[in-house]
N, C-alpha and C. Protein backbone atom coordinates (compact mmCIF):
# COMPACT_ATOMS: atom_id res chain seq x y z
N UNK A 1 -175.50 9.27 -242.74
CA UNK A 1 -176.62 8.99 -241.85
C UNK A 1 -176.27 9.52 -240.47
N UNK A 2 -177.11 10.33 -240.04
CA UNK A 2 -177.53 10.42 -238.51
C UNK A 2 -178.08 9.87 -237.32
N UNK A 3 -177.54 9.75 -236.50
CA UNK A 3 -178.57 9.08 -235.75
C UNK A 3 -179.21 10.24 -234.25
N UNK A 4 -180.17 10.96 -234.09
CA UNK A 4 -180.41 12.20 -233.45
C UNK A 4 -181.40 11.52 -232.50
N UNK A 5 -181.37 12.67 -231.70
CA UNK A 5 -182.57 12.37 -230.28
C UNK A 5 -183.72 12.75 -231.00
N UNK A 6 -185.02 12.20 -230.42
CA UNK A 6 -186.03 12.61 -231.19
C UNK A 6 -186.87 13.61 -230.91
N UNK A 7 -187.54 13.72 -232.04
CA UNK A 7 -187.83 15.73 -232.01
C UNK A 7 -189.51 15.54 -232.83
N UNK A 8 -190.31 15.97 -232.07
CA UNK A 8 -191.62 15.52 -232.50
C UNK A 8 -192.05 16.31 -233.52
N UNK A 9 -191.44 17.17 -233.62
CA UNK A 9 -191.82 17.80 -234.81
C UNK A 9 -191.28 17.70 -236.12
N UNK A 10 -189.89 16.94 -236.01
CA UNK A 10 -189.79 16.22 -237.11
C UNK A 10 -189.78 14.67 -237.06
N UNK A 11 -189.94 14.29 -236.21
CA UNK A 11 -189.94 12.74 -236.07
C UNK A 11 -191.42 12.14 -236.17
N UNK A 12 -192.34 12.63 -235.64
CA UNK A 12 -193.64 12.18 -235.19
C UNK A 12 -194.55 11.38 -236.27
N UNK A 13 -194.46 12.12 -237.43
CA UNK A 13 -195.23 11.27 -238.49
C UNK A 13 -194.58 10.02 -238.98
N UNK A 14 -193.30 9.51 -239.15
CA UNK A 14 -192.74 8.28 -239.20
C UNK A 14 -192.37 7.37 -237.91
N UNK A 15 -192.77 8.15 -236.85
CA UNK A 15 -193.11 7.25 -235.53
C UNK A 15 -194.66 6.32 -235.26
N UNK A 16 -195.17 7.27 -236.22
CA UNK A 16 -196.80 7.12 -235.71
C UNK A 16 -196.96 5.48 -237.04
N UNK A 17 -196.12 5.75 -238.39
CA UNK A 17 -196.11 4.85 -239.43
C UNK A 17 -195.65 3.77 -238.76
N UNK A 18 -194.43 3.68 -237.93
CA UNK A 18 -193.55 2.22 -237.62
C UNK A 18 -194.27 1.52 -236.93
N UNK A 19 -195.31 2.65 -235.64
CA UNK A 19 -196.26 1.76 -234.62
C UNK A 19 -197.18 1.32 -235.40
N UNK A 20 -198.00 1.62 -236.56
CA UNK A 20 -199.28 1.23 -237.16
C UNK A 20 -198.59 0.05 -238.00
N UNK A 21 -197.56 0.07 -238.44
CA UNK A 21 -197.17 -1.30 -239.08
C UNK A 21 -196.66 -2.48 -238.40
N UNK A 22 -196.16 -2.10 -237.40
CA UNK A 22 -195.74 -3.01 -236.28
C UNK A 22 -197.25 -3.80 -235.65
N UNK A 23 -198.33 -2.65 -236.12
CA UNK A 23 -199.56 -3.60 -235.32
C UNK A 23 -200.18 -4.54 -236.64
N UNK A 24 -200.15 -3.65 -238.11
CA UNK A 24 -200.57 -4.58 -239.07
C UNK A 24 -199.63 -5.95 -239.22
N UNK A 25 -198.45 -5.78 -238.99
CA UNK A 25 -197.62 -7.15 -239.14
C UNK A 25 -197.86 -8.29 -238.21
N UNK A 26 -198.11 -7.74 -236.79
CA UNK A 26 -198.81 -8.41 -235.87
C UNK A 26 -199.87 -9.04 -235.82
N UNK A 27 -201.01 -8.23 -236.75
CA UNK A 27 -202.16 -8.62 -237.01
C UNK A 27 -202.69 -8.53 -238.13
N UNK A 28 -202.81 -9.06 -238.98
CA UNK A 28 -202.61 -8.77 -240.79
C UNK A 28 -204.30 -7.96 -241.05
N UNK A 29 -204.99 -8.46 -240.55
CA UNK A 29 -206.61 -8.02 -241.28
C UNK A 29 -207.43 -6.95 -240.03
N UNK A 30 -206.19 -6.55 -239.37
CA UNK A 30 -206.73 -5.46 -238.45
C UNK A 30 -207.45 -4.05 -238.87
N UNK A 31 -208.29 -3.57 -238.67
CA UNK A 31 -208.85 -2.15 -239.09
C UNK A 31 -208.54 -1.60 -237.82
N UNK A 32 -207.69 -0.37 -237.92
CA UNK A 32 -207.25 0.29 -236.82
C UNK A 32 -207.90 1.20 -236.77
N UNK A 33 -208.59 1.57 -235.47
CA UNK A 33 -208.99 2.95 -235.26
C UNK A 33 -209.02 3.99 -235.10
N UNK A 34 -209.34 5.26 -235.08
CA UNK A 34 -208.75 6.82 -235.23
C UNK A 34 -208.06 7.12 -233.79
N UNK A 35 -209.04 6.82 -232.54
CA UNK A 35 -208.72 6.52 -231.34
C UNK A 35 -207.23 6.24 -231.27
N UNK A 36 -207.14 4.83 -231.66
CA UNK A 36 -205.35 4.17 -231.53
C UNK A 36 -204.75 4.74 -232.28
N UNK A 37 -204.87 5.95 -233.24
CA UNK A 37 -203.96 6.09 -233.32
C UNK A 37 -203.46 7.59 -233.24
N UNK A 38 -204.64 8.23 -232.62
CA UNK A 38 -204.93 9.45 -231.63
C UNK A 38 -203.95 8.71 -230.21
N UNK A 39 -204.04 7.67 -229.62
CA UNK A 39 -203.14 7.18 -228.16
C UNK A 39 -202.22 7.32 -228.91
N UNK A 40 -202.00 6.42 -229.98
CA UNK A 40 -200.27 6.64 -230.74
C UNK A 40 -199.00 7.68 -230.29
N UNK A 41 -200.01 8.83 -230.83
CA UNK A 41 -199.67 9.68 -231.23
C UNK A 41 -199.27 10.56 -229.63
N UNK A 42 -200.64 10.53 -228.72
CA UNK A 42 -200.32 11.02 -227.68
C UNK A 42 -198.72 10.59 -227.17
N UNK A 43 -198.75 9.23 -227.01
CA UNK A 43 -197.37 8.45 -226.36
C UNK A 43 -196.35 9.44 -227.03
N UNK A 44 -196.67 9.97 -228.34
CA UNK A 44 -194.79 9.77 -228.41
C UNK A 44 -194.72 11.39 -228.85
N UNK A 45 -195.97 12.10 -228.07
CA UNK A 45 -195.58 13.65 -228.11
C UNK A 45 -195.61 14.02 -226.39
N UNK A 46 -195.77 12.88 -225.59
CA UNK A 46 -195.02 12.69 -224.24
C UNK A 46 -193.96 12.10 -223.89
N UNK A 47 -193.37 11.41 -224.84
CA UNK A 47 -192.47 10.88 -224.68
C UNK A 47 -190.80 11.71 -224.54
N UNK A 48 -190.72 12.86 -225.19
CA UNK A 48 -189.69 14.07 -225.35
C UNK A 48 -190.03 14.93 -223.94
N UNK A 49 -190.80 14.52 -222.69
CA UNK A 49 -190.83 15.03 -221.42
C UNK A 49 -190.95 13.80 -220.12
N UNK A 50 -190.39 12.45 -221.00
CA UNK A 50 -190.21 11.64 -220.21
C UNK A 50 -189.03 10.90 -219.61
N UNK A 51 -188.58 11.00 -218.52
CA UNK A 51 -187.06 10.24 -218.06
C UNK A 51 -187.45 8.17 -217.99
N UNK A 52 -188.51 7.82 -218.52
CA UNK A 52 -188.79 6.43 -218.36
C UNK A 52 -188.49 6.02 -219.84
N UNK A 53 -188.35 7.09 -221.26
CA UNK A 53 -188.73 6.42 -222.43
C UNK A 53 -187.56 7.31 -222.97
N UNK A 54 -186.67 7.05 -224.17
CA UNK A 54 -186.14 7.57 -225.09
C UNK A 54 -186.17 7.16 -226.24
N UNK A 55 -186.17 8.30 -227.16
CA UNK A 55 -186.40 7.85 -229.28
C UNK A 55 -184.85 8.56 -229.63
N UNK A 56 -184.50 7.83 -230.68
CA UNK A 56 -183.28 7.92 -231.00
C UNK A 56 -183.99 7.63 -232.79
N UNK A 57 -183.59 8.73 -233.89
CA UNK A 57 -183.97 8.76 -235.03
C UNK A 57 -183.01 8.55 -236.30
N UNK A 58 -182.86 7.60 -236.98
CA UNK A 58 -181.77 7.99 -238.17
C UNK A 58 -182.29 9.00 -239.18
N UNK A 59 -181.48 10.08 -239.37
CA UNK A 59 -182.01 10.44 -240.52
C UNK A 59 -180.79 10.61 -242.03
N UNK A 60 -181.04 10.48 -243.03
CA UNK A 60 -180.52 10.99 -244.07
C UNK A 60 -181.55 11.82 -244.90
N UNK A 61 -181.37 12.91 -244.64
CA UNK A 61 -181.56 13.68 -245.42
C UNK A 61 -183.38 13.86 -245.00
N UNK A 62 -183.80 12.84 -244.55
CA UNK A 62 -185.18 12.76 -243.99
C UNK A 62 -185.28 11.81 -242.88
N UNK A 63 -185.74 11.90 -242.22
CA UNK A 63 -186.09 10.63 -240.66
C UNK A 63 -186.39 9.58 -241.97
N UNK A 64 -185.92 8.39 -241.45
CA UNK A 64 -186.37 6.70 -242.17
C UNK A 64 -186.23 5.77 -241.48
N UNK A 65 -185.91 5.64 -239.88
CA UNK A 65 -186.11 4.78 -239.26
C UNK A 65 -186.15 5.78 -237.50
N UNK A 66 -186.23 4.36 -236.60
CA UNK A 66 -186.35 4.95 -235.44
C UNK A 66 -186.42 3.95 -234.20
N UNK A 67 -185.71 4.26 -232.96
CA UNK A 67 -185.63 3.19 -232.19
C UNK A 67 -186.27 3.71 -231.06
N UNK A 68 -186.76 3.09 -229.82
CA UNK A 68 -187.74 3.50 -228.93
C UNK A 68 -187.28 2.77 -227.05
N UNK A 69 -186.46 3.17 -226.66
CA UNK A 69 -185.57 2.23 -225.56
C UNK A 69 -186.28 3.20 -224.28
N UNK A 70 -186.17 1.71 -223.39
CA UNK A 70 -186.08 2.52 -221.89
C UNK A 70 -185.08 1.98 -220.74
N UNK A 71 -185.26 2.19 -219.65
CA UNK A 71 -184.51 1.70 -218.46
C UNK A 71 -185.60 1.12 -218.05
N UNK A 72 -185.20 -0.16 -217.88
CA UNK A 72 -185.96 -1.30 -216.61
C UNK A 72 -185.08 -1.36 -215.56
N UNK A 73 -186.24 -1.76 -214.29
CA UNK A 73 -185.17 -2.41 -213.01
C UNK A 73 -185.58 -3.50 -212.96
N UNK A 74 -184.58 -4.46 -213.03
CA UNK A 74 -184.70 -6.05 -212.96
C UNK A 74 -184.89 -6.36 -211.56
N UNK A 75 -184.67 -7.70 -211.18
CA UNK A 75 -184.39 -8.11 -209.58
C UNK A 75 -183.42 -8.20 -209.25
N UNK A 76 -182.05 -7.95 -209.81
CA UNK A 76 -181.16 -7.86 -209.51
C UNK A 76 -180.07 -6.76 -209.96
N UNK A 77 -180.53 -6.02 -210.80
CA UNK A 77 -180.11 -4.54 -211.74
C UNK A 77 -180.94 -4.48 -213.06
N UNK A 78 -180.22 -3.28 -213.29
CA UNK A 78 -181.56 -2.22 -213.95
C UNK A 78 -180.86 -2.65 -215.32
N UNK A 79 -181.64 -2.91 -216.49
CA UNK A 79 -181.19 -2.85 -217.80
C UNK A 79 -181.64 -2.35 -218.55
N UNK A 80 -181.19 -1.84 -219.98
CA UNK A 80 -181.85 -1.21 -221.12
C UNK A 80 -182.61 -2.04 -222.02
N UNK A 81 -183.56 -1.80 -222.10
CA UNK A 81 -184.88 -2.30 -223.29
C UNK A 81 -185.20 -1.37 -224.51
N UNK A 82 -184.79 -2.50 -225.38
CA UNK A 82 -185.26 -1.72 -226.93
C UNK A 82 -186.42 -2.28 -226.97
N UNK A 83 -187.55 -1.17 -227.24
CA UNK A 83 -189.07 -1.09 -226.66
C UNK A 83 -189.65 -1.38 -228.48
N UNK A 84 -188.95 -0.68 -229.32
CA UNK A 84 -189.70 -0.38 -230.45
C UNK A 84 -188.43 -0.29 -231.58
N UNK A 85 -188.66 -0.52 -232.56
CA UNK A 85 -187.46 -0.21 -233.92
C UNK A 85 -188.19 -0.42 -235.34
N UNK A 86 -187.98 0.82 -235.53
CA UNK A 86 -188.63 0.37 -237.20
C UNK A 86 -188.12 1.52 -238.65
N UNK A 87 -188.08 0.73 -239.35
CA UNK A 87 -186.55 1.35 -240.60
C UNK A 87 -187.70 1.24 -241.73
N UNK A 88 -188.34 2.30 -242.37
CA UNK A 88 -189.07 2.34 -243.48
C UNK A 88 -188.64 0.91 -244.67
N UNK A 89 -189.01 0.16 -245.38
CA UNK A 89 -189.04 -0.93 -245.97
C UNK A 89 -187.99 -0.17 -247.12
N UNK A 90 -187.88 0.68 -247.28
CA UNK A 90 -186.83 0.82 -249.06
C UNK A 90 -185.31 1.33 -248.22
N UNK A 91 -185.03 1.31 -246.81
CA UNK A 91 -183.88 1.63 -246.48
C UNK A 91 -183.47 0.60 -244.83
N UNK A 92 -184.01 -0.74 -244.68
CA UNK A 92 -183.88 -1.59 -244.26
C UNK A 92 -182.06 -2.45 -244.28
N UNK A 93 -181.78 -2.81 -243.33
CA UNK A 93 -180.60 -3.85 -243.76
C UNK A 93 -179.80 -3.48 -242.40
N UNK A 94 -178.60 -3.92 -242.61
CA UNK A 94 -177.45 -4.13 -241.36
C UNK A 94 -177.02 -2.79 -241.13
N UNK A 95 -177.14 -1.63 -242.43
CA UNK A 95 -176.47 -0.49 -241.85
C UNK A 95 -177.14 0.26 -240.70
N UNK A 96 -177.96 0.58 -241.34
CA UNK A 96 -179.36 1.15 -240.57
C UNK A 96 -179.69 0.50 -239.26
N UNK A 97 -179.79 -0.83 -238.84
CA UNK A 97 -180.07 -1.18 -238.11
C UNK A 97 -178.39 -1.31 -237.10
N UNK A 98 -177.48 -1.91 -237.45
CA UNK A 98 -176.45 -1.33 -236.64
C UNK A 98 -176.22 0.12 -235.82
N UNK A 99 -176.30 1.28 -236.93
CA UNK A 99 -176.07 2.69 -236.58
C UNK A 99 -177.20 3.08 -235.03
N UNK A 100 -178.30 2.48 -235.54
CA UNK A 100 -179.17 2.51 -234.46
C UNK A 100 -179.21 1.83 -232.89
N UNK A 101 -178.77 0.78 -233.14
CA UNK A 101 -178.48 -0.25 -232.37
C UNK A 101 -177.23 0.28 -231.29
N UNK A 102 -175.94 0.76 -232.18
CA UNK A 102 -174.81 1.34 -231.69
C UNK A 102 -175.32 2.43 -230.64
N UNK A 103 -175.85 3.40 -231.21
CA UNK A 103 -176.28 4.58 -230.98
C UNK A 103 -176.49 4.09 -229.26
N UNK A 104 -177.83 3.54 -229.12
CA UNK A 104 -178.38 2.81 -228.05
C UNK A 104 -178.04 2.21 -226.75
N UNK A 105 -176.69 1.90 -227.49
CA UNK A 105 -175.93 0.78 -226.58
C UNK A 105 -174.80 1.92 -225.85
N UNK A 106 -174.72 3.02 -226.82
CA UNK A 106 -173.66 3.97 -226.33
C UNK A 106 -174.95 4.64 -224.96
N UNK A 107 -175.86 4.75 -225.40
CA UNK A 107 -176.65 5.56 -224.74
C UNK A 107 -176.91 5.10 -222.91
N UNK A 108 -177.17 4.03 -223.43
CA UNK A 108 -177.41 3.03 -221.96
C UNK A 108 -175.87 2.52 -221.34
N UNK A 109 -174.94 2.45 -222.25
CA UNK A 109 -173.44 2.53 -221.17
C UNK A 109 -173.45 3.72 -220.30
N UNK A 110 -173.60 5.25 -221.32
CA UNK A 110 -173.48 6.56 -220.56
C UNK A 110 -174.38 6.66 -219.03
N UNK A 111 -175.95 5.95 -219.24
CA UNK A 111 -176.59 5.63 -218.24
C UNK A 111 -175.82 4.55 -216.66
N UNK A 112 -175.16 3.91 -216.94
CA UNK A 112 -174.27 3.05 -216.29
C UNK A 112 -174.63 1.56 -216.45
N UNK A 113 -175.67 1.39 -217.33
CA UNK A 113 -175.93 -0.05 -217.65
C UNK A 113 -175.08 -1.09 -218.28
N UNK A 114 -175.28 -2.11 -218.09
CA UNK A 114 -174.11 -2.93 -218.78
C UNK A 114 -174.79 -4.29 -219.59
N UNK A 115 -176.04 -4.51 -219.48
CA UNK A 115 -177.05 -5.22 -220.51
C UNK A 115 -178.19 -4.51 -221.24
N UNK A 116 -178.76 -5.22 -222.18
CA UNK A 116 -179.68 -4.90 -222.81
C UNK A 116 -180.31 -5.71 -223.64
N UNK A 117 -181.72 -5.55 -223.48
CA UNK A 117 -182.87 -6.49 -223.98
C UNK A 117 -183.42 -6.22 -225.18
N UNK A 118 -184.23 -7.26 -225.87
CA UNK A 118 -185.19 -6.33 -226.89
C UNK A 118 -186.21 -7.76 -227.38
N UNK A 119 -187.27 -7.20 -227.21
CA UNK A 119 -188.01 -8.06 -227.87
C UNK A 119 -188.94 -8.06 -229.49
N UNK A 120 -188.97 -8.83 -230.06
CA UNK A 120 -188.60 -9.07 -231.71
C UNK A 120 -189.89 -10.03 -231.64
N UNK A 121 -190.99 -9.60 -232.80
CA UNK A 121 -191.74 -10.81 -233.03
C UNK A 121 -191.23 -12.16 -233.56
N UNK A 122 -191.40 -13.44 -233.40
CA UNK A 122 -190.74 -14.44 -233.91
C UNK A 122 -190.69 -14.40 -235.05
N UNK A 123 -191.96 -14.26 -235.81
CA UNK A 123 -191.86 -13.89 -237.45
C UNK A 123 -191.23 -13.09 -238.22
N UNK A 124 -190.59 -12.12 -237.48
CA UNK A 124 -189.43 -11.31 -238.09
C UNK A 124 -188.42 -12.06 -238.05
N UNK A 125 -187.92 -12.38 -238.96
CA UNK A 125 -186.66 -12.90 -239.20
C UNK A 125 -185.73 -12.81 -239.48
N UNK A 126 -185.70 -11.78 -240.49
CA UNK A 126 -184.49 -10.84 -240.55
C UNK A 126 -184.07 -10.16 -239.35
N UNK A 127 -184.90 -9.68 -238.44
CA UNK A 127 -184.05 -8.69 -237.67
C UNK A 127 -183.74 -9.46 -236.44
N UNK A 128 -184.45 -11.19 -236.45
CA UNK A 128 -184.15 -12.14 -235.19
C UNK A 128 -182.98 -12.47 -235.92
N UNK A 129 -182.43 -12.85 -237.54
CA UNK A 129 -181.26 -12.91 -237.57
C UNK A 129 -180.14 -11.48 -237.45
N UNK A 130 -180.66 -10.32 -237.28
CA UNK A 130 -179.51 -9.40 -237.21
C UNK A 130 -179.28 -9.35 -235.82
N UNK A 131 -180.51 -9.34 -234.68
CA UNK A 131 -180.21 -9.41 -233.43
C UNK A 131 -179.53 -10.36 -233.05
N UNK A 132 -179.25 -11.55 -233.91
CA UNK A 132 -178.25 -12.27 -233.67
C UNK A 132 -176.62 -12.58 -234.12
N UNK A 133 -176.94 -11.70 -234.92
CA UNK A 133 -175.66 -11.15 -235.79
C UNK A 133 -174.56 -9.89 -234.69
N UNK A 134 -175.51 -9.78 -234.07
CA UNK A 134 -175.18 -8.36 -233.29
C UNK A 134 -174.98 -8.70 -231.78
N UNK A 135 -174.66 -9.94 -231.50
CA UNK A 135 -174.61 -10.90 -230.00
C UNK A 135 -175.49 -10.85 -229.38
N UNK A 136 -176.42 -10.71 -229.60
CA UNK A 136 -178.01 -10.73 -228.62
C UNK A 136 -177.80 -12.66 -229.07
N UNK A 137 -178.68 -12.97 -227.82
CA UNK A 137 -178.88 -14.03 -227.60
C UNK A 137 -180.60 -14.41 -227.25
N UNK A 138 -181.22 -15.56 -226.88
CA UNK A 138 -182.13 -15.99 -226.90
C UNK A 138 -182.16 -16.15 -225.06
N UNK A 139 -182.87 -15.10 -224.19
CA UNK A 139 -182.86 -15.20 -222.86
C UNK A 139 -184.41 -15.95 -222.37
N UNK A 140 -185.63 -15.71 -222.99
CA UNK A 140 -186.95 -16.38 -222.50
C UNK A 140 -187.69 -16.27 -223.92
N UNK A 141 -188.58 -17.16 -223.53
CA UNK A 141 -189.53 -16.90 -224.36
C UNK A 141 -191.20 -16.12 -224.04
N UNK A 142 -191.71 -15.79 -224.64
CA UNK A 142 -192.62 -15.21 -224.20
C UNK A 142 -194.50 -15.57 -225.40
N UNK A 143 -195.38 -16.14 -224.77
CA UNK A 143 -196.29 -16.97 -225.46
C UNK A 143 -197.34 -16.16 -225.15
N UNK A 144 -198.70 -16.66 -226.09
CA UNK A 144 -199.87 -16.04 -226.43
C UNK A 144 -200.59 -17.01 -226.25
N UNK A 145 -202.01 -16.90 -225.64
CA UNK A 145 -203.49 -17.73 -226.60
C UNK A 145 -204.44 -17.12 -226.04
N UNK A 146 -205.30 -17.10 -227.50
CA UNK A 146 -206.46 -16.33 -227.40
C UNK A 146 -206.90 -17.16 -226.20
N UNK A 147 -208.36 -16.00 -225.52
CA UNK A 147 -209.22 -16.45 -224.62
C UNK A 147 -210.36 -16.11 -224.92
């Protein structure tokens, strides 16, 4: 396995899959529109000319997962945010998600950072237990209600 910078011309169609499932898991009986996923798509064929966003891709033998990080400035220093992560369902687990994770963490040291965030729907559970497997900790919470 690889883990490569991302390249829209081979990355783009399993970027565009992780965001549309990340919104069906979010929202189970959603009908998504051509629009969203025309923006989708825009984001992350700007994203390879942006210094605010980086994609980092595993591939074996084909792209099957993909992570989506940026630089924040806090109020007191700047940290790295894992924005997005998503590992096709038949190649899921600790490897994949480590290699990626690693990758990341190397990426944002080279930057000069020395933390890093990520936010995880609660209902994922597997990867709230790997993010915890992996010393991430529980820093805020963050809540919803309809209006």
């Amino acid at each position: 396995m690889d883990i490569l910078p991302y390249n829209s011309n081979r990355d783009l169609d399993l970027y565009i899959a992780g965001e549309l499932q990340s919104i069906k898991n979010s929202k189970p009986n959603i009908i998504i529109p051509d629009y969203i996923i025309e923006g989708i798509k825009q984001n992350y064929q700007t994203m390879i000319n942006s210094d605010a966003l980086s994609g980092f891709t595993a591939v074996d033998n084909q792209p099957f997962g993909f992570i989506v990080v940026s630089r924040e400035e806090g109020i007191d220093q700047s940290y790295g945010l894992i924005r997005n992560l998503y590992i096709r369902p038949e190649n899921r687990g600790a490897r994949a998600w480590k290699a990626l994770v690693q990758r990341v963490e190397t990426h944002f040291k080279d930057l000069g950072l020395n933390r890093i965030g990520l936010e995880i729907y609660k209902s994922n559970e597997s990867v709230c237990n790997l993010a915890r497997l992996s010393g991430y900790s529980m820093e805020r919470y963050y809540m919803e209600k309809a209006i």
